[in-house]
C-alpha atoms as a PDB file:
ATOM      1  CA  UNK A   1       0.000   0.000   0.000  1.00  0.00           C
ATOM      2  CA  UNK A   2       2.942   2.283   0.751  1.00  0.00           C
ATOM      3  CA  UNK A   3       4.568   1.392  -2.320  1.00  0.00           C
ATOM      4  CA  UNK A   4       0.632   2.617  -4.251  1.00  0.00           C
ATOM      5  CA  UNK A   5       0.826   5.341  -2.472  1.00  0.00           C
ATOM      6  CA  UNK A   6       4.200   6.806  -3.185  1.00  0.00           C
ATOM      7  CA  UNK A   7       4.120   5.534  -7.179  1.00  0.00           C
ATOM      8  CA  UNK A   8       0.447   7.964  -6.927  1.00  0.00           C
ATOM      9  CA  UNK A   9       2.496  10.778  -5.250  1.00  0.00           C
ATOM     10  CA  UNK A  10       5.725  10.650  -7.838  1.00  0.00           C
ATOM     11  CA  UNK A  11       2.794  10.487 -10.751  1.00  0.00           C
ATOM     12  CA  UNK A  12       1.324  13.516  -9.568  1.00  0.00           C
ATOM     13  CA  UNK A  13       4.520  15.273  -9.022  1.00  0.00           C
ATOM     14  CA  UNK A  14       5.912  14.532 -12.248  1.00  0.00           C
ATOM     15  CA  UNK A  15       2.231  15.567 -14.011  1.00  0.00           C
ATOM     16  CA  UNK A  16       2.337  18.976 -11.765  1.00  0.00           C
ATOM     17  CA  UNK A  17       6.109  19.167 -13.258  1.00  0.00           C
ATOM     18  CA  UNK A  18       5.027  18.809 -17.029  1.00  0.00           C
ATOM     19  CA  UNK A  19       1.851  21.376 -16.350  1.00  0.00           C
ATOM     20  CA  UNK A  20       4.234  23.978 -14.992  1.00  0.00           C
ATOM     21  CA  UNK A  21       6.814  23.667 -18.037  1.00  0.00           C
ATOM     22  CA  UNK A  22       3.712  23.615 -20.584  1.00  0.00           C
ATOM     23  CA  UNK A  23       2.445  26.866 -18.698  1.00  0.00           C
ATOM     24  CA  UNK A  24       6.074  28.065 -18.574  1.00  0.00           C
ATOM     25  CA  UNK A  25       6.704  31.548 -21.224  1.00  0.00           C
ATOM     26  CA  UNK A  26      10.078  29.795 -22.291  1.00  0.00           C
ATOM     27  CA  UNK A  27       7.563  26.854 -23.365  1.00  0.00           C
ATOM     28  CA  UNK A  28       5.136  29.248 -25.030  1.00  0.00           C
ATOM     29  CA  UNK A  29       7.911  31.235 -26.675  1.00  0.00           C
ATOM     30  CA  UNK A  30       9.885  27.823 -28.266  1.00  0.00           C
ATOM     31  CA  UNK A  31       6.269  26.309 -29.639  1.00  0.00           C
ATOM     32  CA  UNK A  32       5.436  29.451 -31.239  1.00  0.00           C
ATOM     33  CA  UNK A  33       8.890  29.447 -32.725  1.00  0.00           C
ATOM     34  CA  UNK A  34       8.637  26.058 -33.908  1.00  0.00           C
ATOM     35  CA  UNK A  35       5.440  26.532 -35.739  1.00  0.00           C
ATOM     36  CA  UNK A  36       6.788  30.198 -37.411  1.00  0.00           C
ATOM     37  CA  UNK A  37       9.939  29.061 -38.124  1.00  0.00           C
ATOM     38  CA  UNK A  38      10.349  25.046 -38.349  1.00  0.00           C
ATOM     39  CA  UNK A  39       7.526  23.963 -39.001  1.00  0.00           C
ATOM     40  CA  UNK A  40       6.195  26.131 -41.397  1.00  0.00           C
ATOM     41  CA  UNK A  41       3.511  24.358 -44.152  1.00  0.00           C
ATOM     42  CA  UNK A  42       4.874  24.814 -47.784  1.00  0.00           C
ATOM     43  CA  UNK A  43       3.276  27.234 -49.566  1.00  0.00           C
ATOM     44  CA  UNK A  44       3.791  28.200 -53.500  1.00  0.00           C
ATOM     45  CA  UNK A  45       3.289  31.485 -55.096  1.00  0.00           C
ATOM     46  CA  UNK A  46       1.991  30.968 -58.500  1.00  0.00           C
ATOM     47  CA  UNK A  47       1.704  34.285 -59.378  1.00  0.00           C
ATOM     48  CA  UNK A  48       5.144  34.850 -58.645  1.00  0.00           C
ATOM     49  CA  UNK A  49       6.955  34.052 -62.352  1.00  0.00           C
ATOM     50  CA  UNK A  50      10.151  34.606 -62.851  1.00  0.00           C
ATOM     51  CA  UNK A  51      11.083  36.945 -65.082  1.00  0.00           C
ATOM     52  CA  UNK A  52      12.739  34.970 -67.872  1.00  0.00           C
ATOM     53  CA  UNK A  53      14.233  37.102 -70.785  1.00  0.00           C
ATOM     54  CA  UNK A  54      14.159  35.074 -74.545  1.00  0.00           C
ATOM     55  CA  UNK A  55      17.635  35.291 -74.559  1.00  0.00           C
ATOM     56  CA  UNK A  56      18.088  33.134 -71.330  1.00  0.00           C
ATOM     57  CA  UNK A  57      15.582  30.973 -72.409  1.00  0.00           C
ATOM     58  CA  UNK A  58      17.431  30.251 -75.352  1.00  0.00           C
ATOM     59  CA  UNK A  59      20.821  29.661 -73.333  1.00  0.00           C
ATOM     60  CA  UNK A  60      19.057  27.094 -71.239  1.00  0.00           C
ATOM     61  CA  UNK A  61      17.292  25.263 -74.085  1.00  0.00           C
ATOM     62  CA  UNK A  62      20.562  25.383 -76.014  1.00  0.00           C
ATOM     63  CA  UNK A  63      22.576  23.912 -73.192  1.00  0.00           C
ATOM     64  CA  UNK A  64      20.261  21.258 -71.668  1.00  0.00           C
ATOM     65  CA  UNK A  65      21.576  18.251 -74.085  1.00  0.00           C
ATOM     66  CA  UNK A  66      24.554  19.309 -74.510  1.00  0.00           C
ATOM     67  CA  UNK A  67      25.046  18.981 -70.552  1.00  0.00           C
ATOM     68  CA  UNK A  68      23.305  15.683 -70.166  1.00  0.00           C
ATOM     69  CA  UNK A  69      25.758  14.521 -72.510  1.00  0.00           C
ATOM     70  CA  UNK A  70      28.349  15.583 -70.577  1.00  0.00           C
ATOM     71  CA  UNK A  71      27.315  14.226 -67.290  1.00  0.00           C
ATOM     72  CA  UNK A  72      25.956  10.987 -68.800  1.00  0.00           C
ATOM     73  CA  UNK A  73      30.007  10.487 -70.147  1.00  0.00           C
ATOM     74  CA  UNK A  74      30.926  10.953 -66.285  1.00  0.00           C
ATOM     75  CA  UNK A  75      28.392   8.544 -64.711  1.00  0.00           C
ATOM     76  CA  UNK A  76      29.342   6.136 -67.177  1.00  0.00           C
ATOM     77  CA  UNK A  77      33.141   6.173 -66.657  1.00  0.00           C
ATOM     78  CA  UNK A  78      32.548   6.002 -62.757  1.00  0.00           C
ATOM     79  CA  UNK A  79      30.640   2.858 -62.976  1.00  0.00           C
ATOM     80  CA  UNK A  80      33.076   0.979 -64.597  1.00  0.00           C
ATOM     81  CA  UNK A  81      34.604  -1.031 -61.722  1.00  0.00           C
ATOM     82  CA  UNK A  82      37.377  -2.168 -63.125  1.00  0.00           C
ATOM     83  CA  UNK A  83      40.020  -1.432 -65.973  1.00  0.00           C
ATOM     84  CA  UNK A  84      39.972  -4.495 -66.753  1.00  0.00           C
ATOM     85  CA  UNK A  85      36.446  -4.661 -68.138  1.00  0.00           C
ATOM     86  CA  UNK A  86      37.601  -4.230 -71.398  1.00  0.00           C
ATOM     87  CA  UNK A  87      33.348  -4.784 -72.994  1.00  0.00           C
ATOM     88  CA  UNK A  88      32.287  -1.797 -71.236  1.00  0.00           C
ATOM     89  CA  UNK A  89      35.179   0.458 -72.080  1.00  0.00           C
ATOM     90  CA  UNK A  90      34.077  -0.013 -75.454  1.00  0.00           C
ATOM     91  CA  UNK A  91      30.836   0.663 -75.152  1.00  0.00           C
ATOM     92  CA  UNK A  92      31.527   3.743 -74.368  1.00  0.00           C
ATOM     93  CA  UNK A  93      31.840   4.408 -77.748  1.00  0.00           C
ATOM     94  CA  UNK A  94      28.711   3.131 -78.337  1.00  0.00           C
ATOM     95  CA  UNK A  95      26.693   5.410 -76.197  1.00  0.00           C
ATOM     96  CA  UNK A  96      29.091   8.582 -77.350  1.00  0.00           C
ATOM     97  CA  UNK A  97      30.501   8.884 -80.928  1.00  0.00           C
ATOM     98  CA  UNK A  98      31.882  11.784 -80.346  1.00  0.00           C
ATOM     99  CA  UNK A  99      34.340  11.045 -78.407  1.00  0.00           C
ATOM    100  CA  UNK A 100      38.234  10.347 -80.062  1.00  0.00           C
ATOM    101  CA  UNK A 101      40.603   8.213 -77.857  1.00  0.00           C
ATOM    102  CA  UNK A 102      40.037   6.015 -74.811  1.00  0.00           C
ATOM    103  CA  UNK A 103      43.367   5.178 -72.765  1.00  0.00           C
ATOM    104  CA  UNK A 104      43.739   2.680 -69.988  1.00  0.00           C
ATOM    105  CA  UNK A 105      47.445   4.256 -67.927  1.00  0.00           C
ATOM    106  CA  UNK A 106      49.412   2.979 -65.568  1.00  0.00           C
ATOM    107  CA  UNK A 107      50.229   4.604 -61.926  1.00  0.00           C
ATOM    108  CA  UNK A 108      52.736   7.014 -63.421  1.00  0.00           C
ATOM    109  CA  UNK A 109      50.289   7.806 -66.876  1.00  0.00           C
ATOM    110  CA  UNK A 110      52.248   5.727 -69.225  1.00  0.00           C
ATOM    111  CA  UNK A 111      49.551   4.691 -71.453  1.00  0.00           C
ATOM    112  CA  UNK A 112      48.974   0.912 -70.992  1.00  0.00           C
ATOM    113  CA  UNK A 113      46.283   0.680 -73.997  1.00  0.00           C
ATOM    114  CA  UNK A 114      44.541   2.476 -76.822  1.00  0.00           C
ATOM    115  CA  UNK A 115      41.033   2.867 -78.385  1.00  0.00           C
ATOM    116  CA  UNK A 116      41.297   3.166 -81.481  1.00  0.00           C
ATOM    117  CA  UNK A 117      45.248   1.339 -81.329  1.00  0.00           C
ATOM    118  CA  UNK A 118      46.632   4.118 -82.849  1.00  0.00           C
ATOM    119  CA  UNK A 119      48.299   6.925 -80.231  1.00  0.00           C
ATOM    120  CA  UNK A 120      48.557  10.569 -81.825  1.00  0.00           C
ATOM    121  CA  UNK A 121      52.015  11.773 -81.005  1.00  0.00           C
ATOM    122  CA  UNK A 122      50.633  14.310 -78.120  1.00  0.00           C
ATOM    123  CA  UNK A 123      49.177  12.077 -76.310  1.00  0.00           C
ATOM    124  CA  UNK A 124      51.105  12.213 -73.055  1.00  0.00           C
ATOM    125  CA  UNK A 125      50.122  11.803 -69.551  1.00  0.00           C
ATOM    126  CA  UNK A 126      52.599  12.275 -67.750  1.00  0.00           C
ATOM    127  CA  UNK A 127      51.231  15.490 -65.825  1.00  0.00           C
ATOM    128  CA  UNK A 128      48.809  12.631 -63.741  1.00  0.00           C
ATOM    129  CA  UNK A 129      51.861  13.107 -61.217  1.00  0.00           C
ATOM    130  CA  UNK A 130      51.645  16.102 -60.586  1.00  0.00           C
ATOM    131  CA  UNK A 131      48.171  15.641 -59.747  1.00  0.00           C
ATOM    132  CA  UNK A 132      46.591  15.208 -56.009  1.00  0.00           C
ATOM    133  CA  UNK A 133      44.585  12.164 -56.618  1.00  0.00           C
ATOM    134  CA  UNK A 134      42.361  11.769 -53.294  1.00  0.00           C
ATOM    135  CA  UNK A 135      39.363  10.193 -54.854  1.00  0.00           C
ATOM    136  CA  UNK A 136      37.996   8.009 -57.408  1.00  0.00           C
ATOM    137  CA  UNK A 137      36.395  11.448 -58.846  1.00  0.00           C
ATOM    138  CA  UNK A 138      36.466  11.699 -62.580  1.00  0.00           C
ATOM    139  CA  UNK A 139      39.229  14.653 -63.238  1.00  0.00           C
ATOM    140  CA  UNK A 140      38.977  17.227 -66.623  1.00  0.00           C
ATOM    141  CA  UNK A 141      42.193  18.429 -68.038  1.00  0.00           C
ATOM    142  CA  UNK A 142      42.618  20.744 -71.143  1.00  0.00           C
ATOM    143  CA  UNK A 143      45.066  19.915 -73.712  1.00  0.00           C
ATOM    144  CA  UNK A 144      46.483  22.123 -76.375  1.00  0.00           C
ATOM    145  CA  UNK A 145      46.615  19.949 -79.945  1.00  0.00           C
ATOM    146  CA  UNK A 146      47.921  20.644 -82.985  1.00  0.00           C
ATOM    147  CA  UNK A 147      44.247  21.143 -84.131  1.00  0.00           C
ATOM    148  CA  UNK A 148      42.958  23.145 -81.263  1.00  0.00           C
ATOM    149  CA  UNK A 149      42.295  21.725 -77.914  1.00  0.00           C
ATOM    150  CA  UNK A 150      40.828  18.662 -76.474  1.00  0.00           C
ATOM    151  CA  UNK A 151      39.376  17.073 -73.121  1.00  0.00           C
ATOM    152  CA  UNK A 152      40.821  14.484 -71.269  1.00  0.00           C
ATOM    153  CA  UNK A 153      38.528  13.278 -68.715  1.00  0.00           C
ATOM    154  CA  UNK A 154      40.610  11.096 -66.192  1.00  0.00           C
ATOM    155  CA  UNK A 155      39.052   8.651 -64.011  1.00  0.00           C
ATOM    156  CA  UNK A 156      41.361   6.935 -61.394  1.00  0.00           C
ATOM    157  CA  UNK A 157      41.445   3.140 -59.823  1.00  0.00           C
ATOM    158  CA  UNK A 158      42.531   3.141 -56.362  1.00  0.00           C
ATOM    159  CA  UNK A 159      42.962   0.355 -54.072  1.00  0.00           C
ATOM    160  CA  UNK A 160      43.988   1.285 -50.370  1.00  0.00           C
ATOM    161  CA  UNK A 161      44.522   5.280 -51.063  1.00  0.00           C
ATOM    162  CA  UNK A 162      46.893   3.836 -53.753  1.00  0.00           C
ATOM    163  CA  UNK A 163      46.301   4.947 -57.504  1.00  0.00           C
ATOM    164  CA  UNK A 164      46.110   1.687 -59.662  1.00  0.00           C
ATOM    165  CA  UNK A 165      45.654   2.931 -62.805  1.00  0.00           C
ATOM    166  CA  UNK A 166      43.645   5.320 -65.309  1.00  0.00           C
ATOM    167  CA  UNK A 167      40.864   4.996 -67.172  1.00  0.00           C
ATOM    168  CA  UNK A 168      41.237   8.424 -69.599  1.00  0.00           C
ATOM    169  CA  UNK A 169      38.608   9.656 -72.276  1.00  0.00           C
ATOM    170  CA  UNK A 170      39.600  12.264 -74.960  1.00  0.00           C
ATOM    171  CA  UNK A 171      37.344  14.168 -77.223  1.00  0.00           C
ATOM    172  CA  UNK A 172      37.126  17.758 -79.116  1.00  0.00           C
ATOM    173  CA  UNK A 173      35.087  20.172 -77.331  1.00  0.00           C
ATOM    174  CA  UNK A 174      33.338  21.102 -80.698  1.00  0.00           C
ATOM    175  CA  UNK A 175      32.107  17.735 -81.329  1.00  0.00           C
ATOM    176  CA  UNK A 176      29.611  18.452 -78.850  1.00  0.00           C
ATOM    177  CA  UNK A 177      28.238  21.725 -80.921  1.00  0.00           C
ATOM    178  CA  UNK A 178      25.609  19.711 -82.574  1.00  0.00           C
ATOM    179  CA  UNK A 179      23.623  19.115 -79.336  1.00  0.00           C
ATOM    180  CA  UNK A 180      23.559  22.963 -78.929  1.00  0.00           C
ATOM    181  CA  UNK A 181      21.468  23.445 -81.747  1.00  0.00           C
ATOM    182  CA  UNK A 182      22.650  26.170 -84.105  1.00  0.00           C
ATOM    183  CA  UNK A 183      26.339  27.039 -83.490  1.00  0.00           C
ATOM    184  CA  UNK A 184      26.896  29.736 -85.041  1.00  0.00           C
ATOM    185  CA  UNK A 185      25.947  32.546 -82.054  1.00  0.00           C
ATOM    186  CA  UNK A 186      27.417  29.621 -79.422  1.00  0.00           C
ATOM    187  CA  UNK A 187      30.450  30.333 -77.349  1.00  0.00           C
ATOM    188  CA  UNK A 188      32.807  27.462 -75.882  1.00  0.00           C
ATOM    189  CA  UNK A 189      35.989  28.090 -73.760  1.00  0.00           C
ATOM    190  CA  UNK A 190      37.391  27.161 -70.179  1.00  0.00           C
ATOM    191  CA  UNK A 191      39.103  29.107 -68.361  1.00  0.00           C
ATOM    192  CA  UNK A 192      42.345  29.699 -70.163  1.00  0.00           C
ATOM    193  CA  UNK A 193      41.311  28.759 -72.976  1.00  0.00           C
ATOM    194  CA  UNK A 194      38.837  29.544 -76.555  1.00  0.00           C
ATOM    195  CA  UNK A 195      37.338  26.320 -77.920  1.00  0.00           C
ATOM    196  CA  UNK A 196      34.634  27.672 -80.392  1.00  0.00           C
ATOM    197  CA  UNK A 197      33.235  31.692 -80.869  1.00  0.00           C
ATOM    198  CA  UNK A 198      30.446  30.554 -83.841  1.00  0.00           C
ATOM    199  CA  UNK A 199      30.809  32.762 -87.001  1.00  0.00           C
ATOM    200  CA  UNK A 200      32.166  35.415 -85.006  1.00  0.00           C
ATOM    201  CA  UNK A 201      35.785  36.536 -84.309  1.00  0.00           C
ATOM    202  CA  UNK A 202      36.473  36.152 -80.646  1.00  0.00           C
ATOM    203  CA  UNK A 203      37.518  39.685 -79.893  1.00  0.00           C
ATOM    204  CA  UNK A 204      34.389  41.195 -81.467  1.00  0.00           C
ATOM    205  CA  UNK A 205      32.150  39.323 -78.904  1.00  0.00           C
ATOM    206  CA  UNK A 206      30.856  40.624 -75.513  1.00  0.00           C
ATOM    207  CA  UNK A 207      32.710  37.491 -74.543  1.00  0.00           C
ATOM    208  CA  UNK A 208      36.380  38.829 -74.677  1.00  0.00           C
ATOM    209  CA  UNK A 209      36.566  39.128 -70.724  1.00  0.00           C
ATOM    210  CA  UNK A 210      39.349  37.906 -67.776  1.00  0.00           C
ATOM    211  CA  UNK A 211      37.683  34.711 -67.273  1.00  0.00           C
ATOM    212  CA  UNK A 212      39.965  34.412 -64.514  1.00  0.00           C
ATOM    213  CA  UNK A 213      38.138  37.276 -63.051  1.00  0.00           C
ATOM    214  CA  UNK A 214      34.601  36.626 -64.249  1.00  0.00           C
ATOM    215  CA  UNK A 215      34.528  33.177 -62.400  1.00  0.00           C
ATOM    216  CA  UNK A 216      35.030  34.465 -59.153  1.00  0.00           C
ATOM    217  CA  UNK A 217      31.815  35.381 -57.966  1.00  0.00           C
ATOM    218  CA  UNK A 218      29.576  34.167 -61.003  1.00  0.00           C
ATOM    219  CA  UNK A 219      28.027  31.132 -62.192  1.00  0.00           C
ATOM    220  CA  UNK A 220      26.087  33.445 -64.659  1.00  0.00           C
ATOM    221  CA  UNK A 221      26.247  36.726 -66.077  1.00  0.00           C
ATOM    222  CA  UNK A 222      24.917  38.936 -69.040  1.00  0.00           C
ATOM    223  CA  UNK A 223      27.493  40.613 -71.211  1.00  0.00           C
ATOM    224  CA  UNK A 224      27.325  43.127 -74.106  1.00  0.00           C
ATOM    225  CA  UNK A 225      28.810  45.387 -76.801  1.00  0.00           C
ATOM    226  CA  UNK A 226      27.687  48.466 -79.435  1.00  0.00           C
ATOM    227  CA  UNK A 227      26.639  45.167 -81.564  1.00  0.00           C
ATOM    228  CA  UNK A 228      25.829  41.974 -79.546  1.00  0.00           C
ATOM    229  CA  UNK A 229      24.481  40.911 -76.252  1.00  0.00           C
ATOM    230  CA  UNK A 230      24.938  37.656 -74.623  1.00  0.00           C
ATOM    231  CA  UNK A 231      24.347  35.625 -71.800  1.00  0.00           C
ATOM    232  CA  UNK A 232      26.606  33.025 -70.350  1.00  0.00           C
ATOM    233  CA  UNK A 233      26.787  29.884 -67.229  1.00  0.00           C
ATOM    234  CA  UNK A 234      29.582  28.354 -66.138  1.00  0.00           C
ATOM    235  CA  UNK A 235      29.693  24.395 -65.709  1.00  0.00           C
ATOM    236  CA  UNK A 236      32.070  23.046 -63.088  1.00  0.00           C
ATOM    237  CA  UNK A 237      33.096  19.855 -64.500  1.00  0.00           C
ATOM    238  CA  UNK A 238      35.523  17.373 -63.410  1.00  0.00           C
ATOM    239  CA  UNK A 239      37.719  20.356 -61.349  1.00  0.00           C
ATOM    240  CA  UNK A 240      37.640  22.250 -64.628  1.00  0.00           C
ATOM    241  CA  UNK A 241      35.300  25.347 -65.298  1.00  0.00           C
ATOM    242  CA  UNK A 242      33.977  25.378 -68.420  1.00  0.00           C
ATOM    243  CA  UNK A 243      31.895  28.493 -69.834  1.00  0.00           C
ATOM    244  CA  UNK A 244      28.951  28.243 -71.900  1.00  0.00           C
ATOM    245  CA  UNK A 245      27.445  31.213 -74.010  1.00  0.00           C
ATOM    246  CA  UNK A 246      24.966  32.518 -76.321  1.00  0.00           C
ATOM    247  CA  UNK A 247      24.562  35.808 -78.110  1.00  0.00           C
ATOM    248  CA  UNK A 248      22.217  37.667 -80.133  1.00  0.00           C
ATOM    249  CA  UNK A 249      23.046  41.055 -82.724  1.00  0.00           C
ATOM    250  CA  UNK A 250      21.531  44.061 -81.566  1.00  0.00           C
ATOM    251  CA  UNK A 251      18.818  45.957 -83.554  1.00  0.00           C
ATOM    252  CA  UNK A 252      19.952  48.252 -84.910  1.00  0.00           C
ATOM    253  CA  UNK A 253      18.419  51.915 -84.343  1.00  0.00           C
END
């Protein structure tokens, strides 16, 4: 009976306990909080439209496939497990014309095998040791060729920290202009360096900017001269920024 009456008295205590905290302000204060700030239902604003001008709409339509391209190429390479898997290498191919030259290197980038056999004179890989390899992340690189530049997307093997090998794609940056629709108005460069200006010369463009400077603080900008206007996004791919524009001629008054 004593022990009854003592679990009734610590039952009553702990419910006068709770009704004190629930009357408390601090408790008052913290569930208003909660429902303002934490809790808050979603609500959309329909009426609220951005203000999209024709000229971004066209950058964004232009881009789209040319960027799932892209990113479909990197997914693919990471989910080969091995270097050894010689079918899917090859099917890369397959799914991507437009690349030029898969390489399978060594530790030190000597290059261990070809697709297709033959090996253009530049090809050299030697600069994978002065790279920080950390991760299994596919790495971009651009390469000065005797026809212009390429990419060399680089996708190391590790076992234990240790880099095993390479598994490295190569392939013009223009060879992707057809999934940008019309190139003519398109702009493609990197940071250092001018892969495509359309019909136009390259210093007659909006474009002709310190990229180095540009990239800063901007993932997108709008740019213009007395005869074009532009717009532009950069795409952070593989450790590389790459830059993405389109431009329009001005009417002229």
């Amino acid at each position: 009976m004593k022990k009854f009456h003592l679990l009734t008295l610590c039952l009553a205590l702990a419910c006068s306990a709770c009704a004190n905290i629930k009357d408390s302000d601090t408790y008052k204060e913290s569930r208003r909080f909660y429902y303002k700030h934490i809790n808050r239902p979603a609500v959309v604003d329909f009426a609220d439209v951005a203000d999209v001008t024709p000229l971004d709409e066209k950058l964004t339509k232009s881009f789209a496939l040319l960027d799932k391209e892209l990113t479909k190429l990197q997914r693919e390479m990471d989910s080969i497990l091995e270097l050894s898997n010689v079918q899917a290498i090859a099917g890369l191919f397959t799914q991507f014309p437009w690349i030029s030259h898969i390489y399978a290197l060594d530790p030190a980038g000597e290059i261990m095998g070809a697709m297709p056999s033959y090996v253009p004179e530049y090809a050299d890989f030697l600069y994978v040791n002065d790279k920080e390899i950390k991760s299994r992340e596919v790495y971009a690189d651009v390469r000065e060729v005797p026809n212009g530049y390429e990419i060399v997307l680089l996708r190391p093997y590790m076992t234990s920290g240790e880099v095993q090998g390479f598994l490295a794609v190569s392939f013009d940056p223009k060879s992707l202009l057809p999934f940008a629709g019309d190139p003519s108005n398109i702009i493609l460069l990197s940071e250092n360096s001018i892969f495509w200006t359309g019909n136009h010369l390259y210093e007659e463009t909006p474009f002709n900017l310190d990229w180095s400077h540009e990239l800063k603080n901007k993932s997108y900008d709008t740019v213009e001269n007395d005869r074009f206007r532009g717009a532009w996004l950069a795409r952070y791919y593989g450790g590389t920024r790459f830059v993405y524009g389109i431009m329009e001629e001005k009417e002229q008054e």
